[in-house]
Protein backbone atom coordinates (compact mmCIF):
# COMPACT_ATOMS: atom_id res chain seq x y z
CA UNK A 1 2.42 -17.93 -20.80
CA UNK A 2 -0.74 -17.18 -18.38
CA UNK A 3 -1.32 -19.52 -15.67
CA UNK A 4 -4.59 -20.38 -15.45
CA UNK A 5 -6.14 -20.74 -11.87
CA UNK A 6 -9.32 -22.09 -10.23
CA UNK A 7 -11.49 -19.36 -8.99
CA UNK A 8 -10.42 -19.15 -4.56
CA UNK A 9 -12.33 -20.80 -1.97
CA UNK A 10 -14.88 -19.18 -0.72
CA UNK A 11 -14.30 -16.11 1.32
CA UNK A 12 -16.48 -13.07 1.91
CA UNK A 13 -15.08 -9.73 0.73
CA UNK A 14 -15.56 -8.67 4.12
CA UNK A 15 -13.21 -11.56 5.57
CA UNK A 16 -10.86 -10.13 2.65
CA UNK A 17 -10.78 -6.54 3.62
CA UNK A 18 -10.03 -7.75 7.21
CA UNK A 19 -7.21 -9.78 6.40
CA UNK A 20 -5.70 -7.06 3.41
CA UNK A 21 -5.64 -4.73 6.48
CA UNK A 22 -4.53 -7.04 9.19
CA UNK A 23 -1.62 -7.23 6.61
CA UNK A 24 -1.03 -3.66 5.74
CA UNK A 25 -1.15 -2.88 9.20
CA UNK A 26 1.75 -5.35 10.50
CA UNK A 27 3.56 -5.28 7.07
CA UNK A 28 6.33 -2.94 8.67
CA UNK A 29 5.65 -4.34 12.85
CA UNK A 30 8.59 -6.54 14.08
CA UNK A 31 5.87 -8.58 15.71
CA UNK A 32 3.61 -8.80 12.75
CA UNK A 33 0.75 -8.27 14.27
CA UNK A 34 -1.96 -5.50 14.40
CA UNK A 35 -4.38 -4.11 17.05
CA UNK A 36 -8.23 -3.97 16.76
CA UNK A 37 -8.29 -0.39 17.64
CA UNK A 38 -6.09 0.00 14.42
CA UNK A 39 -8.36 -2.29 12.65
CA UNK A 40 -11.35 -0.14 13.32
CA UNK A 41 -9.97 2.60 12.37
CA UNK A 42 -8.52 1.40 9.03
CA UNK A 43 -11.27 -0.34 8.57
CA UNK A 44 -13.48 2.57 9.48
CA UNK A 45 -16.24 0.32 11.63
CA UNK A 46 -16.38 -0.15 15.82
CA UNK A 47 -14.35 -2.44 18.01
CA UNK A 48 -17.20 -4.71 18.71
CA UNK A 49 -17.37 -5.28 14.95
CA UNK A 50 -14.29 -6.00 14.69
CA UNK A 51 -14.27 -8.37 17.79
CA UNK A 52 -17.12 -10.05 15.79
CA UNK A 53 -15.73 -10.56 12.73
CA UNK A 54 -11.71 -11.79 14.28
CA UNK A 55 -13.69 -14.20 15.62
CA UNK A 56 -15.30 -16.04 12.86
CA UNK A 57 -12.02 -15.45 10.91
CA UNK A 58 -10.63 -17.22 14.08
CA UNK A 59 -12.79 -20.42 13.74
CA UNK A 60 -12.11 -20.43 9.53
CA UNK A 61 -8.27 -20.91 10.40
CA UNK A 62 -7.89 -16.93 8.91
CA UNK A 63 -6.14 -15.05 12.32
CA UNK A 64 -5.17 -16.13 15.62
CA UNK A 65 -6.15 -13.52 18.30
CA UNK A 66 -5.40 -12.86 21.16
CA UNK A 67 -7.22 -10.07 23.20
CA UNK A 68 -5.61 -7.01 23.94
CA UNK A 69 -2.59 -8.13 22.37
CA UNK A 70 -3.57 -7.97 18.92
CA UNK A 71 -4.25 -10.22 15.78
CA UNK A 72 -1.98 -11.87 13.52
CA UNK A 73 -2.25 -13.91 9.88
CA UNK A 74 -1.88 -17.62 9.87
CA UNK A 75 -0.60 -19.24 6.86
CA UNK A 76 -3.90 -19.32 5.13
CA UNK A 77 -5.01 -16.25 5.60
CA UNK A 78 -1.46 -14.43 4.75
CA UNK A 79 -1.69 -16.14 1.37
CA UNK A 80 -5.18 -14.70 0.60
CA UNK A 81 -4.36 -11.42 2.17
CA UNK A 82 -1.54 -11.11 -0.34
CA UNK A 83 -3.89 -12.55 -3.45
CA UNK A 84 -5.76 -9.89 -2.32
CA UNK A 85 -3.26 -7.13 -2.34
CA UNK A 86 -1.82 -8.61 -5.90
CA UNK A 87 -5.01 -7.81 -7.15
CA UNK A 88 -5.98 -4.47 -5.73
CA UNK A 89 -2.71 -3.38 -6.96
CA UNK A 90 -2.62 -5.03 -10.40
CA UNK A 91 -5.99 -3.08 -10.65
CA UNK A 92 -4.34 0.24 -9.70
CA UNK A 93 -1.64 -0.15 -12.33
CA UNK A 94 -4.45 -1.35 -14.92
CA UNK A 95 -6.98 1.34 -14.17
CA UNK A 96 -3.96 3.75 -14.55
CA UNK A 97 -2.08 2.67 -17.56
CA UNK A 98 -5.01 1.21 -19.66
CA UNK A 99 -8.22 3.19 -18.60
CA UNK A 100 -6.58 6.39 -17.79
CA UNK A 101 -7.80 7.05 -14.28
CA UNK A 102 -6.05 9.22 -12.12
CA UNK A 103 -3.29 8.14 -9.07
CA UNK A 104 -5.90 9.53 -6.33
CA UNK A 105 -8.74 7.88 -7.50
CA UNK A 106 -7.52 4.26 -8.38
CA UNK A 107 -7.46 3.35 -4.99
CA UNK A 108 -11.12 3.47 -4.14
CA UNK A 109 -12.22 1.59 -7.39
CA UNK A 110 -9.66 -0.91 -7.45
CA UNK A 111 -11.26 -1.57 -4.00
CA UNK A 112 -14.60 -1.70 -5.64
CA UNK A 113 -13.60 -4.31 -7.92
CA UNK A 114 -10.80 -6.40 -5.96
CA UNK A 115 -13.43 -9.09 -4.83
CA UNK A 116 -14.92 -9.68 -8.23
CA UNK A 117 -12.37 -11.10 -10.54
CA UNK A 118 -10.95 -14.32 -10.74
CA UNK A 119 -7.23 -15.63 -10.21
CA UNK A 120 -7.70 -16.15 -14.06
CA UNK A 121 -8.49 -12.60 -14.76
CA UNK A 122 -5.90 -11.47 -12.69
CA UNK A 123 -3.33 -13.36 -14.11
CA UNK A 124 -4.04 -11.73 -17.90
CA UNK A 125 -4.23 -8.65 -16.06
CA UNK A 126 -0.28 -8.97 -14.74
CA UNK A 127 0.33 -10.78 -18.28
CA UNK A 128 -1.14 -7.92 -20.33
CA UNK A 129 0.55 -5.06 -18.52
CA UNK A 130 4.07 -7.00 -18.83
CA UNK A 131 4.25 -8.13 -15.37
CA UNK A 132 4.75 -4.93 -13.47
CA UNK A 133 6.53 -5.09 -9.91
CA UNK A 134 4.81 -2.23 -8.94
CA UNK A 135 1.66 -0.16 -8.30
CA UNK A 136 1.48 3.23 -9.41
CA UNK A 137 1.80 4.27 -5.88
CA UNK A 138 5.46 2.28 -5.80
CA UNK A 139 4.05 -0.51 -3.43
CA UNK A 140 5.64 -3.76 -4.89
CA UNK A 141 3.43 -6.42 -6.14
CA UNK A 142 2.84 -10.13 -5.08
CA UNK A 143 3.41 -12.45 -7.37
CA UNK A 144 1.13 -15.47 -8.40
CA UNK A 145 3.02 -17.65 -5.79
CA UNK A 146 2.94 -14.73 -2.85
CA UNK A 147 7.00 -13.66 -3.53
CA UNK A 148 7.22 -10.59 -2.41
CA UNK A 149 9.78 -7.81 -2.75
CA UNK A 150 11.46 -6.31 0.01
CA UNK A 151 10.31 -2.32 1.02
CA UNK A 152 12.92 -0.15 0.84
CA UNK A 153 13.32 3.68 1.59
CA UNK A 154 11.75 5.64 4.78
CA UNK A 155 9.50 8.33 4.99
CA UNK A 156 11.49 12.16 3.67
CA UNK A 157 10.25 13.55 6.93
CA UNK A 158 13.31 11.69 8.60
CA UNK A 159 15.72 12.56 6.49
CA UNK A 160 18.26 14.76 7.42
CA UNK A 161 19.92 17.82 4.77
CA UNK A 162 20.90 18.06 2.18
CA UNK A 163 20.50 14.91 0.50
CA UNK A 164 19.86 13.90 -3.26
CA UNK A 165 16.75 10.85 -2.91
CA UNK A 166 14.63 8.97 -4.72
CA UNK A 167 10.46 8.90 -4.45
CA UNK A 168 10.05 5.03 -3.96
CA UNK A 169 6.20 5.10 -2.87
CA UNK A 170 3.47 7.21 -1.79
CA UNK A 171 2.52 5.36 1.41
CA UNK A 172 -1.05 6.28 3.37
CA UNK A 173 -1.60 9.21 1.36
CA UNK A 174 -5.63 10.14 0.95
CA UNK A 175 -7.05 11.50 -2.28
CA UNK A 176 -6.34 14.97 -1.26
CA UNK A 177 -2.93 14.50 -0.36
CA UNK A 178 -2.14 12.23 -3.31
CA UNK A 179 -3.73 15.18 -5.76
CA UNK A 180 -1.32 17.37 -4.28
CA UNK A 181 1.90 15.16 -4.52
CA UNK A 182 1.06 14.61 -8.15
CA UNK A 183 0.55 17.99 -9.54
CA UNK A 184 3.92 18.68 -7.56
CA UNK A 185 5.66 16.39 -9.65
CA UNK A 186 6.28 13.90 -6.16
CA UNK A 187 5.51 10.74 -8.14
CA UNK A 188 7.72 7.38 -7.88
CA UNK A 189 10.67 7.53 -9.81
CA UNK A 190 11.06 11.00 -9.17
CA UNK A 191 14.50 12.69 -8.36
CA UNK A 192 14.52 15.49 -5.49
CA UNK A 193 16.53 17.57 -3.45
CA UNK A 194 16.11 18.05 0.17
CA UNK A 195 17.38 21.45 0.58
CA UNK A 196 16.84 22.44 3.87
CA UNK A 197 14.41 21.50 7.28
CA UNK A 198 13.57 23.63 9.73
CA UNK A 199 13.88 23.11 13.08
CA UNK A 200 11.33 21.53 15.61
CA UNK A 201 9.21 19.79 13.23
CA UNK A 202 8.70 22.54 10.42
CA UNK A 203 8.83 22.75 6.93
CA UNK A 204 11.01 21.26 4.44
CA UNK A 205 12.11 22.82 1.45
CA UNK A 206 12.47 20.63 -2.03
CA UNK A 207 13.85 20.54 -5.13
CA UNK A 208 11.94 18.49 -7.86
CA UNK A 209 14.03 17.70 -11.03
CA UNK A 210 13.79 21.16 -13.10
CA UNK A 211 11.11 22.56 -11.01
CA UNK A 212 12.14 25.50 -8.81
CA UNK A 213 12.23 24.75 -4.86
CA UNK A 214 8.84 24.30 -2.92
CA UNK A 215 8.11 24.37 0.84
CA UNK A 216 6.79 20.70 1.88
CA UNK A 217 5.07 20.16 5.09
CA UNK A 218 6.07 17.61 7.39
CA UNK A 219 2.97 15.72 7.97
CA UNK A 220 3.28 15.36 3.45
CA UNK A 221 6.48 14.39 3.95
CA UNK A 222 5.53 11.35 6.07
CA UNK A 223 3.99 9.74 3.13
CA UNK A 224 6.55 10.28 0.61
CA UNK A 225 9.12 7.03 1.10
CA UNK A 226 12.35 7.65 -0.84
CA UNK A 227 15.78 6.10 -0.45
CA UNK A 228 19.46 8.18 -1.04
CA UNK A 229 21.23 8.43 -4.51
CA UNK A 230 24.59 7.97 -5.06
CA UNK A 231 26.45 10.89 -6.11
């Protein structure tokens, strides 16, 4: 059965990219929280912009700030940072499995149309596509009530060989870097094999399923998450 929702209170799609961020950003931080230098630079405008904008989001109950220390979520405006992460990534998973678009372009037009639809049209979104816990990328989904599953995994770069692992997600990846990981068969759900690093920082060298053994570079390897299979 769909639940059917009011459309949200009003809040910009600015105020909404700001606090999707804020939580991306201090997802994985003990503290929670998340600088405004990193916030400019996710976010891809200045620090006084930023400054600007924390501080109406301040004064709307959104984020409490404090200055050179960082910003952090209250309880509003975690819930509608993760209403707005369930529906960027129910997009992704949509625009992949229904329109056909490609892993390393669904993330810019899910962005495109993450302000626009309703809680309604996201909920026969998550109904139609049988209520998937994850985006194509392997990041786990919010559900309607903001539950949200536990990460798991760490980056293959810090993995030490041999090992038999497990892509989980592609985390941070751009366009480029995502084209790359796909046509190398380094999707989620994929099986590898780390077969050997080499020292101070260099290469790694992979197995993929029944592909033969690749060279991976370290700074790839930071966005791959996987987690160790049991033998």
């Amino acid at each position: 059965m769909i639940a059917v929702r009011q459309n949200r209170k009003q809040v910009t799609p600015p105020q909404e990219d700001y606090l999707k961020a804020i939580w991306t950003l201090s997802e994985s931080r003990t503290m929670g929280e998340a600088s405004t230098g990193d916030l400019a630079s996710e976010l891809k405008v200045s620090a006084p912009a930023v400054s600007k904008m924390l501080k109406q989001m301040e004064e709307h109950g959104l984020v409490s700030h404090t200055p050179y220390y960082g910003v952090r979520l209250t309880e509003k405006g975690r819930r509608i940072a993760l209403k707005t992460v369930r529906r960027h990534r129910l997009l992704e998973r949509f625009l992949v499995e229904t329109l056909g678009y490609d892993l390393n372009s669904v993330h810019d037009e899910a962005e495109r149309l993450e302000h626009h639809i309703s809680d309604e049209f996201t909920c026969r979104i998550d109904a139609l596509l049988g209520y998937p816990r994850h985006c194509p990328h392997g990041s786990p989904i919010p559900t309607d009530e903001g539950a949200l599953a536990g990460l798991v995994g760490e980056p293959l770069a810090e993995i030490v060989s041999p090992a038999r692992l497990r892509v989980e997600r592609l985390d941070r990846a751009n366009n480029d870097l995502l084209s790359y990981l796909c046509e190398s068969g380094l999707l989620p759900g994929a099986s590898l094999r780390l077969l050997k690093r080499e020292p101070f920082g260099g290469d790694l060298t992979i197995e993929i399923e029944d592909r033969p053994s690749m060279r991976l570079s370290r700074q790839a390897a930071k966005s791959i998450i996987v987690s160790k299979e049991q033998v």
